[in-house]
Protein backbone atom coordinates (compact mmCIF):
# COMPACT_ATOMS: atom_id res chain seq x y z
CA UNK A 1 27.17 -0.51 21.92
CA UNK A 2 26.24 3.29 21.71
CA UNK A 3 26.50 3.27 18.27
CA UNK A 4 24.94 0.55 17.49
CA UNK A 5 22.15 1.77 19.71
CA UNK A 6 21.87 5.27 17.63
CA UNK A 7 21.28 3.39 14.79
CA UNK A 8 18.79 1.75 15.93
CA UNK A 9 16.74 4.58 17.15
CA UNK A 10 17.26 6.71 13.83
CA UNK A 11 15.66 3.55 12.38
CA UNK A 12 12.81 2.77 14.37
CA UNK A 13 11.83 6.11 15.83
CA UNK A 14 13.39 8.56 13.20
CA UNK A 15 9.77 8.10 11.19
CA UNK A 16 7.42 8.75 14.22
CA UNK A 17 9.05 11.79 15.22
CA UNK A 18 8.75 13.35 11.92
CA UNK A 19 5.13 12.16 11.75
CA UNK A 20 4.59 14.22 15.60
CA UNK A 21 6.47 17.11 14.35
CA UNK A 22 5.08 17.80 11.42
CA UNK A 23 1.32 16.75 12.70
CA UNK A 24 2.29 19.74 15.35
CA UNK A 25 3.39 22.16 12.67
CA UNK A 26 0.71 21.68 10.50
CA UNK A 27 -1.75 21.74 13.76
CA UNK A 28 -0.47 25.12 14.73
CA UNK A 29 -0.52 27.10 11.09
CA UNK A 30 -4.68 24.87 10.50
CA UNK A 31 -7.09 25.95 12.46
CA UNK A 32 -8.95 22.95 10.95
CA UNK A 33 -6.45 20.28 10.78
CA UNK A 34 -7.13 19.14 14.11
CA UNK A 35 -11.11 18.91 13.98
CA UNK A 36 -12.16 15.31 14.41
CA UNK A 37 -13.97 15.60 10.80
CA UNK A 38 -11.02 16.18 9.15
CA UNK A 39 -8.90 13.70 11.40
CA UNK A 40 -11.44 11.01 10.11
CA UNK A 41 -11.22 12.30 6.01
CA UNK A 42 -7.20 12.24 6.61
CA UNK A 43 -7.43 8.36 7.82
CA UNK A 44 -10.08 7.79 5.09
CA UNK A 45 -7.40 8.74 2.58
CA UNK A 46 -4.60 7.07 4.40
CA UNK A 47 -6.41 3.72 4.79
CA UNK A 48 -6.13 3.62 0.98
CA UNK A 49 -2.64 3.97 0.18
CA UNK A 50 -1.63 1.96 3.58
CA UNK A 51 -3.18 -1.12 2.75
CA UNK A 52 -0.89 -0.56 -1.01
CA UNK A 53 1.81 0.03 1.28
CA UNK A 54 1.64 -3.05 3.66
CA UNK A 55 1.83 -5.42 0.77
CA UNK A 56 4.51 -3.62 -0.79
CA UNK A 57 6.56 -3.69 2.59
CA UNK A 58 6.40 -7.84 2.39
CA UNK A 59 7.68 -7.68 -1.54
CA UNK A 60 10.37 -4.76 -0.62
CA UNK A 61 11.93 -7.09 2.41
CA UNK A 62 12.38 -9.56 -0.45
CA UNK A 63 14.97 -6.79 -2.26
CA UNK A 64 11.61 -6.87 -5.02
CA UNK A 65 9.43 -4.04 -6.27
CA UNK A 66 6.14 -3.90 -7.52
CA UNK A 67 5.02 -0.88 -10.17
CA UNK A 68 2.08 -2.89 -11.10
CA UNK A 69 0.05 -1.95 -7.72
CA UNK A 70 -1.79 1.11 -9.28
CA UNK A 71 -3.18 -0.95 -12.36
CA UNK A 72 -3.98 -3.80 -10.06
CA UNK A 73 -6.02 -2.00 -8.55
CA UNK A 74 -7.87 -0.74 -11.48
CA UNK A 75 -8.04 -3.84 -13.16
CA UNK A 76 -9.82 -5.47 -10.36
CA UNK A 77 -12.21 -2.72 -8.67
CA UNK A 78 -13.49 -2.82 -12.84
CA UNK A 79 -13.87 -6.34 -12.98
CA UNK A 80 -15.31 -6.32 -9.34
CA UNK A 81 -17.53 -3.12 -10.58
CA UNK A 82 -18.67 -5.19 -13.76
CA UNK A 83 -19.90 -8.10 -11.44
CA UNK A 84 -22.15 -5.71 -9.62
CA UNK A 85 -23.61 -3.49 -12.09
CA UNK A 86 -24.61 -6.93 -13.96
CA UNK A 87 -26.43 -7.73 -10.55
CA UNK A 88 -24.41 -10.17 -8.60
CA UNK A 89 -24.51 -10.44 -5.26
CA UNK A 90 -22.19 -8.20 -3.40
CA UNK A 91 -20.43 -10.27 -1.01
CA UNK A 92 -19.48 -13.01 -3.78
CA UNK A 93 -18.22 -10.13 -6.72
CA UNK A 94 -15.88 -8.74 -3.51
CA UNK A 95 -14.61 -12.25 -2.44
CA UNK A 96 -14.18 -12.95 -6.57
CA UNK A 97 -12.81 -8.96 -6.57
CA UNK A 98 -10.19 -10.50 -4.03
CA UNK A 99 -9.36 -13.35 -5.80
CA UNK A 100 -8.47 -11.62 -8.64
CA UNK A 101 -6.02 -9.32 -7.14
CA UNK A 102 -4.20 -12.19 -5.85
CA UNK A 103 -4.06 -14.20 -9.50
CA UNK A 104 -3.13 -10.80 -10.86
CA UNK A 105 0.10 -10.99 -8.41
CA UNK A 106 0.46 -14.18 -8.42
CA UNK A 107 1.54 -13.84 -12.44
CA UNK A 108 4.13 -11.23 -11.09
CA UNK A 109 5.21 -13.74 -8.92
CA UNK A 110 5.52 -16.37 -11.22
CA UNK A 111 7.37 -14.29 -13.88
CA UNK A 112 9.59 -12.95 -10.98
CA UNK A 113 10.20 -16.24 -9.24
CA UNK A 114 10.32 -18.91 -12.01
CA UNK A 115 10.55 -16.33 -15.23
CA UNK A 116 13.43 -15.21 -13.42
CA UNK A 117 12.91 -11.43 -14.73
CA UNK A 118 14.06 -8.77 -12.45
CA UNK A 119 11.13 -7.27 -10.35
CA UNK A 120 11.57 -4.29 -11.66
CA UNK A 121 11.27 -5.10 -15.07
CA UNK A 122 8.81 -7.51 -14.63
CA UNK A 123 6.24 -5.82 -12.54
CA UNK A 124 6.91 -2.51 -14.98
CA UNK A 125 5.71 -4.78 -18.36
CA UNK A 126 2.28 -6.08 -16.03
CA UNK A 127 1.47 -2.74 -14.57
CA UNK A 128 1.41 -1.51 -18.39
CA UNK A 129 -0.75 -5.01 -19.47
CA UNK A 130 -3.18 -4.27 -16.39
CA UNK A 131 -3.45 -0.78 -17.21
CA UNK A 132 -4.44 -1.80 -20.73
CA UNK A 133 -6.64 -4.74 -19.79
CA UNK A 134 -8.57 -2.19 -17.71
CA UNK A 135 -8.80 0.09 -20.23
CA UNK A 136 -9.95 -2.13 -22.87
CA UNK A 137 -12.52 -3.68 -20.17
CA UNK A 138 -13.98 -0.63 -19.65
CA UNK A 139 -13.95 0.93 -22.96
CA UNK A 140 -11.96 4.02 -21.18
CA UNK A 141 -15.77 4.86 -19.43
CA UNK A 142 -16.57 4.87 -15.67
CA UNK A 143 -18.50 1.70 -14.99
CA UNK A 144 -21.54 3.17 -12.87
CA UNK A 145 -24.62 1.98 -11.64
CA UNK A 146 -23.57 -0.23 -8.64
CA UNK A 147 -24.91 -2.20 -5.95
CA UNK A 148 -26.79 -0.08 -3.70
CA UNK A 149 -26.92 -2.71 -1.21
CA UNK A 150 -25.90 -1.19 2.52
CA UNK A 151 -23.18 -3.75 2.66
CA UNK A 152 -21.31 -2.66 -0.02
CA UNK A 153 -21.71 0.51 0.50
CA UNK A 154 -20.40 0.40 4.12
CA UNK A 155 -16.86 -0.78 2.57
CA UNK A 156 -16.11 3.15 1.47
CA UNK A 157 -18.58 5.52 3.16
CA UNK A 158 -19.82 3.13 6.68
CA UNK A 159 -18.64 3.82 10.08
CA UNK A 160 -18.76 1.58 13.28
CA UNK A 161 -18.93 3.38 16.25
CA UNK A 162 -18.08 6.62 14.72
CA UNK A 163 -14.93 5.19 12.75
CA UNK A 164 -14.92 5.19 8.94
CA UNK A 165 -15.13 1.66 7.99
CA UNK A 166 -11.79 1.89 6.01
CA UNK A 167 -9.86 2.63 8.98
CA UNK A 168 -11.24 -0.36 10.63
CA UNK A 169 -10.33 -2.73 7.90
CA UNK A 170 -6.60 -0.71 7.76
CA UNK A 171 -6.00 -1.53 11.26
CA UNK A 172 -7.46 -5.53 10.80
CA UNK A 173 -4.69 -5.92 8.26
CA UNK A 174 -2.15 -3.98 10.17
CA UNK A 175 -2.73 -5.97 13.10
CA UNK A 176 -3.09 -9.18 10.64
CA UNK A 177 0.43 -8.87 8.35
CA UNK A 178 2.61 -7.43 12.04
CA UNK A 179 1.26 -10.71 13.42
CA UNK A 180 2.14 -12.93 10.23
CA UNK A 181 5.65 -10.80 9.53
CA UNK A 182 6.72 -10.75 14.06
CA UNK A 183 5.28 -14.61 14.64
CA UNK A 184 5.10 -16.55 11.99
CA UNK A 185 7.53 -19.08 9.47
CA UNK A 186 6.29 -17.36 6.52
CA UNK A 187 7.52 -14.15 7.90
CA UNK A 188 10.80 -15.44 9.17
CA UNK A 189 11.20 -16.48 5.39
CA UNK A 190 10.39 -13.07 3.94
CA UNK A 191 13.34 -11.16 6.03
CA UNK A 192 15.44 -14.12 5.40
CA UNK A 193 15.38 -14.37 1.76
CA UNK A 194 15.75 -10.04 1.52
CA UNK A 195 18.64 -10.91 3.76
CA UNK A 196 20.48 -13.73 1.19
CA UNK A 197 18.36 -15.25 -0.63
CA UNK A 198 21.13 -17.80 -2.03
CA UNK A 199 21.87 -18.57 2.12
CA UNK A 200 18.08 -18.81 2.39
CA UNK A 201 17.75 -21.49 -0.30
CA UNK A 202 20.30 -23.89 1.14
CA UNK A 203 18.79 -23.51 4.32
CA UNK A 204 16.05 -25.16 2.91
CA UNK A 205 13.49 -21.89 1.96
CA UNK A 206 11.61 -22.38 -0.89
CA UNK A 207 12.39 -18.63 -2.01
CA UNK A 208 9.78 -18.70 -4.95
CA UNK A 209 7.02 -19.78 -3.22
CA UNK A 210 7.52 -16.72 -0.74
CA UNK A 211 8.05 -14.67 -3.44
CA UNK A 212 4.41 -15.98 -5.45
CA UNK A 213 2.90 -15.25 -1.83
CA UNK A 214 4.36 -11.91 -1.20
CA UNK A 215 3.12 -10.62 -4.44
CA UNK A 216 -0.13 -12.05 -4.17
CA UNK A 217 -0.69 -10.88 -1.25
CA UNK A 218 0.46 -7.12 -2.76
CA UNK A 219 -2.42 -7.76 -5.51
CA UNK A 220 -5.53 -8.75 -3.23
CA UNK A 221 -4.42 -5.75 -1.35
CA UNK A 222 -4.18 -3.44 -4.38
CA UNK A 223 -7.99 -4.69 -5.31
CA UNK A 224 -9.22 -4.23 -1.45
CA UNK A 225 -7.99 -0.81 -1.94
CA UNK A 226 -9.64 -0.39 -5.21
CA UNK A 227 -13.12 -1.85 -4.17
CA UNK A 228 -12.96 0.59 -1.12
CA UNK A 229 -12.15 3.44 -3.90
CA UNK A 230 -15.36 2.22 -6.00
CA UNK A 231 -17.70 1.94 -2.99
CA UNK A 232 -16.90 5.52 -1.82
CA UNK A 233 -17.63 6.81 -5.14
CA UNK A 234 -19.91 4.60 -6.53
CA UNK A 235 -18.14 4.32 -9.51
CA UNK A 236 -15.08 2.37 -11.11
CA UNK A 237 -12.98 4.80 -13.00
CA UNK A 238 -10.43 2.96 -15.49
CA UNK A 239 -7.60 5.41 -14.48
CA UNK A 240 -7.77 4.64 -10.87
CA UNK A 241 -4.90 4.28 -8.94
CA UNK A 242 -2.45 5.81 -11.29
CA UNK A 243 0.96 6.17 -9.68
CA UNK A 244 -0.57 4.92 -6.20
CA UNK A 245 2.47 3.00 -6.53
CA UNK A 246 5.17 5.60 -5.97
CA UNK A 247 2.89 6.67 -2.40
CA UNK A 248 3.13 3.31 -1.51
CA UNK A 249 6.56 2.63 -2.09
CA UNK A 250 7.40 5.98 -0.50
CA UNK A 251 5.38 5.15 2.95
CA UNK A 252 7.55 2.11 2.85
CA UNK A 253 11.09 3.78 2.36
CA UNK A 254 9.72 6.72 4.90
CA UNK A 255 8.69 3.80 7.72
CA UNK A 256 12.37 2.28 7.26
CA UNK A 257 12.60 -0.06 5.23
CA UNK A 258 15.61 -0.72 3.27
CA UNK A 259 15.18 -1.01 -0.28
CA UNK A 260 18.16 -3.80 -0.27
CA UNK A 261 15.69 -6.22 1.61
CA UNK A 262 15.63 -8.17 4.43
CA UNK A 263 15.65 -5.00 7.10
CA UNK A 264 11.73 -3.57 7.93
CA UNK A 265 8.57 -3.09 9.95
CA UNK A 266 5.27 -3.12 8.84
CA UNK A 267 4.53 -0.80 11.69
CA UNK A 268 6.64 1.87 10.10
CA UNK A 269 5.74 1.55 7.18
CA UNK A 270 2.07 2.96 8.81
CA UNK A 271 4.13 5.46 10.47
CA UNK A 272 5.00 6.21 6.85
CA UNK A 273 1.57 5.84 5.25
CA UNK A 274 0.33 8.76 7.98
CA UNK A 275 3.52 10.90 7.04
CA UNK A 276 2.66 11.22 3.92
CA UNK A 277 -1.08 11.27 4.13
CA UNK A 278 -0.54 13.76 6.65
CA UNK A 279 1.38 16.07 4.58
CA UNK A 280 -1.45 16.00 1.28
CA UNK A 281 -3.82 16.90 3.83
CA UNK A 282 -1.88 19.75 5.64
CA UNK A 283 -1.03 21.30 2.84
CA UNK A 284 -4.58 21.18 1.17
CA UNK A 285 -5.74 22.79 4.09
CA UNK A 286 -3.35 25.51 3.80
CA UNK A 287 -4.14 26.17 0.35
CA UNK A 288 -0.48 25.01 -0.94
CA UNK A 289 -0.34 24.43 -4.72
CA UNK A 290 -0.14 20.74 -5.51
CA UNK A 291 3.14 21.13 -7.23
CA UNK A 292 4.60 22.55 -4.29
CA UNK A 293 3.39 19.11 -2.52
CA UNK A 294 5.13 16.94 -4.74
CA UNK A 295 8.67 18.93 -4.42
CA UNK A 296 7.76 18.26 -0.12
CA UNK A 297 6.67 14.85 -0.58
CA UNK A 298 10.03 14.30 -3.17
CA UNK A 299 11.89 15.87 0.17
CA UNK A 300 10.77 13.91 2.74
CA UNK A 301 10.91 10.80 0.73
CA UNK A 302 14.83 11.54 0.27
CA UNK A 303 15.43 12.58 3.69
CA UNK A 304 14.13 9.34 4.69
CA UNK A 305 16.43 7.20 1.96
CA UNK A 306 19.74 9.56 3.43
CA UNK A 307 18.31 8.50 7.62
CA UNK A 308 18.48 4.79 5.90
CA UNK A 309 21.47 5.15 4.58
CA UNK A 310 22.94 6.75 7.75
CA UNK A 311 21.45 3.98 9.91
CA UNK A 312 23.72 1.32 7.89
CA UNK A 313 26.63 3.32 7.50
């Protein structure tokens, strides 16, 4: 019983004790790091690559992957861009913006789940095709000349109550996906199927139809993360995104879960969103070359694989 309860805590409290100890190391050598302005520009950046992140936690409890996350994201804040600078209305290009990211993982899905082509393989030939698509879209130029209606520009640079507007909509969804993954069927069905997905399917789980929905989900999230990118900077560049999906796929190994499927919490993989946006800004403040930030954030990200490892053995 001991044992079993020591694994348990390296697994669920192993990631938010390295977030509070390095938030206090970083606190004591930054005179700055604990201002509320930078607090604020730290969850800014965060919001981004969590909302990646919490789709990619539903596809990795499935034992999938998605590489395709970064050009999703491209591909649809440049379609969603298009639809504004040619004068739509702002609130219909997001909600088509939206759409789009979920038909662009809903073609994962289906290649995944009917094509039956390994995730990694499959989601590695899209993220290529989307990256393309983009650039072809966009003629490898910055679309510019947006909306500069107050809604849309409230998605990236607004605040309510003094909190960016991208944290709020980070902690809708978190609140959102821990109530769909903790309450509902569809949720029991995602752990299940990352548990055995051949015991799933004679239990009656439709595994592909999870697995369509899990990576459609991943895609409108990509794009919401995307549009908040293009309303921040006015601008939709064609190379957004690029390898945003190795930060979200490490804030989901960091929060815990297992790469094998069927073993995760959304909440950690916040936990794990923070860690690392916590480290990027730390180490910005303290003038730390950004190659020296990838050999930390390569560190942590295999300290936290060995802690998973650990917690199985």
């Amino acid at each position: 019983m001991m044992n079993k309860w020591n694994k348990l805590s390296i697994a669920q409290l192993g990631p938010l004790l390295g977030l509070f100890l390095i938030t206090i190391v970083l606190g004591v050598m930054s005179d700055n790091f604990f201002t509320l302005n930078n607090i604020f520009n730290l969850l800014r950046q965060v919001s981004v690559n969590a909302l990646i992140a919490f789709g990619m936690t539903f596809v990795i409890l499935t034992a999938g992957i998605d590489l395709s996350v970064g050009s999703t994201l491209a591909l649809g804040s440049a379609l969603t861009a298009g639809l504004l600078a040619s004068g739509m209305d702002p609130f219909l290009a997001v909600c088509i913006g939206l759409l789009i990211g979920l038909i662009l993982g809903a073609v994962n899905g289906l290649i995944i789940a009917k094509g039956k082509v390994a995730p990694f393989i499959a989601t590695l030939a899209t993220m290529t095709i989307f990256r393309g698509a983009t650039l072809v879209y966009t003629d490898g130029k910055p679309i510019t000349g947006l909306s500069d209606s107050f809604a849309f520009e409230m998605i990236g640079k607004g605040y309510v109550f003094g909190i960016p507007f991208p944290v709020i909509v980070m902690i809708v969804v978190f609140f959102s996906l821990f109530f769909v993954l903790r309450s509902t069927v569809f949720g029991r069905q995602v752990y299940a199927i990352g548990g055995n997905e051949e015991a799933s399917k004679l239990s009656g789980i439709r595994a592909d139809r999870v697995k369509i929905g899990v990576y459609s989900l991943t895609g409108m999230l990509s794009v919401l993360a995307g549009i908040i990118i293009t309303s921040r900077l006015d601008s939709a560049q064609p190379t957004a995104g690029a390898m945003y999906e190795l930060d979200a796929i490490a804030a989901v190994v960091i929060g815990g879960t297992s790469l094998s499927g069927g073993r995760g919490r959304i909440f950690g993989t916040l936990i794990g969103a923070l860690i690392i946006g916590v480290i990027d800004n730390g180490l910005n403040l303290l003038n730390v070359s950004s190659f020296y930030q990838q050999i930390v954030k390569g560190l942590v990200i295999l300290l936290a694989v060995l802690l998973d490892r650990k917690s199985k053995g």
